[in-house]
C-alpha atoms as a PDB file:
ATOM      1  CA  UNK A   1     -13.652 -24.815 -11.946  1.00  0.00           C
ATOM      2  CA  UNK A   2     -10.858 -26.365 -14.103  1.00  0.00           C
ATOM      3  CA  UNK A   3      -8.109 -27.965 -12.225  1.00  0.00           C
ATOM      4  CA  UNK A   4      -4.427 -27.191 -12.927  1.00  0.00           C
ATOM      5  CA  UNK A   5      -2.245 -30.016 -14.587  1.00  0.00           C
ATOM      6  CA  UNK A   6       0.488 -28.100 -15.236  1.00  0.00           C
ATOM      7  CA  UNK A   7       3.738 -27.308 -12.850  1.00  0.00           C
ATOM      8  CA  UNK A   8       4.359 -24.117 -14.373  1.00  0.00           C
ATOM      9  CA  UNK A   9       2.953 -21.005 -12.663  1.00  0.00           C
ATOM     10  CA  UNK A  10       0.115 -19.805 -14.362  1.00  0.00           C
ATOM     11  CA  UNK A  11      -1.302 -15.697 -14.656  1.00  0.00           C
ATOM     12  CA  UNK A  12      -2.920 -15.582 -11.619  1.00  0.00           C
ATOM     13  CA  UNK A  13       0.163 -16.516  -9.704  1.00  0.00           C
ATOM     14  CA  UNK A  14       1.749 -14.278 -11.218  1.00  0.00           C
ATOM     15  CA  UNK A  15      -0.425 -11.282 -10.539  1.00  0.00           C
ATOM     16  CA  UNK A  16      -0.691 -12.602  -6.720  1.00  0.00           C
ATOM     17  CA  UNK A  17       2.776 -12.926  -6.429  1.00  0.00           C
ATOM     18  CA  UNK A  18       3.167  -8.889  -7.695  1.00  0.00           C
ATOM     19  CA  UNK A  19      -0.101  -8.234  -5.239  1.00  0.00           C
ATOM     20  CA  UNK A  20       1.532  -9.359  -2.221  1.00  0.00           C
ATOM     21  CA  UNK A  21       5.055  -7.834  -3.347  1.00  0.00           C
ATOM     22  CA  UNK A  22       3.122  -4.606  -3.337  1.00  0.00           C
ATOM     23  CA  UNK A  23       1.449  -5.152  -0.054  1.00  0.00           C
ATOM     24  CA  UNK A  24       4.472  -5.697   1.749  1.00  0.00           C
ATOM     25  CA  UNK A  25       5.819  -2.629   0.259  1.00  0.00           C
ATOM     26  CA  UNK A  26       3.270  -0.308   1.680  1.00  0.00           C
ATOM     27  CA  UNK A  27       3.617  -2.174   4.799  1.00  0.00           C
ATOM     28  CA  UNK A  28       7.565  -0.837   5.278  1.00  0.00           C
ATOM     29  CA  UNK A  29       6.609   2.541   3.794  1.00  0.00           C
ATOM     30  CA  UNK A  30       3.859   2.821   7.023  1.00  0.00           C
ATOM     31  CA  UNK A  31       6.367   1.217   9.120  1.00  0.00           C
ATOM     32  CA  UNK A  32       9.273   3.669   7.735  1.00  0.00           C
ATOM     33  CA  UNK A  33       7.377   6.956   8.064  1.00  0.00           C
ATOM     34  CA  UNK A  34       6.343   8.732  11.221  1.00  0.00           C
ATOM     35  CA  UNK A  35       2.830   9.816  10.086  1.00  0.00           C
ATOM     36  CA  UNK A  36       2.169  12.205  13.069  1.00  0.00           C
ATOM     37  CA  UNK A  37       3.410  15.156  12.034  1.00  0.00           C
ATOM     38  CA  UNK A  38       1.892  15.097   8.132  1.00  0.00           C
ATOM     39  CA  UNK A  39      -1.259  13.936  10.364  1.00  0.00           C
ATOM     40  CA  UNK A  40      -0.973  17.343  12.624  1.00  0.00           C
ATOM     41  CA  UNK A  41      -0.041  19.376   9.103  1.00  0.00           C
ATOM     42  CA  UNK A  42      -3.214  18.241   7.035  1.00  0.00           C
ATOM     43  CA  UNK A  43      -5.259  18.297   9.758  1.00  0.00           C
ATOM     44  CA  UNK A  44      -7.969  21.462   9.236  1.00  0.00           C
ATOM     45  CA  UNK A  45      -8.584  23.760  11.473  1.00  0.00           C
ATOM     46  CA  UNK A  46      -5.018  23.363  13.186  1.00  0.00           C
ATOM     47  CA  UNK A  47      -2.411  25.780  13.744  1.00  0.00           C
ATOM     48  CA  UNK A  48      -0.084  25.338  10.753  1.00  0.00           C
ATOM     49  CA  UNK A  49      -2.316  23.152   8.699  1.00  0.00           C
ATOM     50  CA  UNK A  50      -2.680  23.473   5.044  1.00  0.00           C
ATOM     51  CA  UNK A  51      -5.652  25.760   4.079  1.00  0.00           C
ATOM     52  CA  UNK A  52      -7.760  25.519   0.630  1.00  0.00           C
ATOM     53  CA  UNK A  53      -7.585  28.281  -1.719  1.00  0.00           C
END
């Protein structure tokens, strides 16, 4: 494996940095939304759950 010489962030930095962006994202979108309900609604076989066609 090379090693890096230069100071200057490089591609893979880049698409980390984006990565982990991302990942905290989804992290305050699961933290934001209360998934119970859309759990009870999707759940088959349950009184007011969605049905295929």
């Amino acid at each position: 494996m090379s090693e890096r010489t230069s100071k200057n962030p490089g591609i893979a930095d880049y698409v980390v940095a984006r990565r982990k962006h991302k990942d905290c994202f989804l992290d305050e979108i699961d933290r934001l939304i209360d998934w119970k309900p859309l759990e009870k609604s999707a759940t088959p076989g349950k009184a007011g759950g969605m049905q295929g066609s």
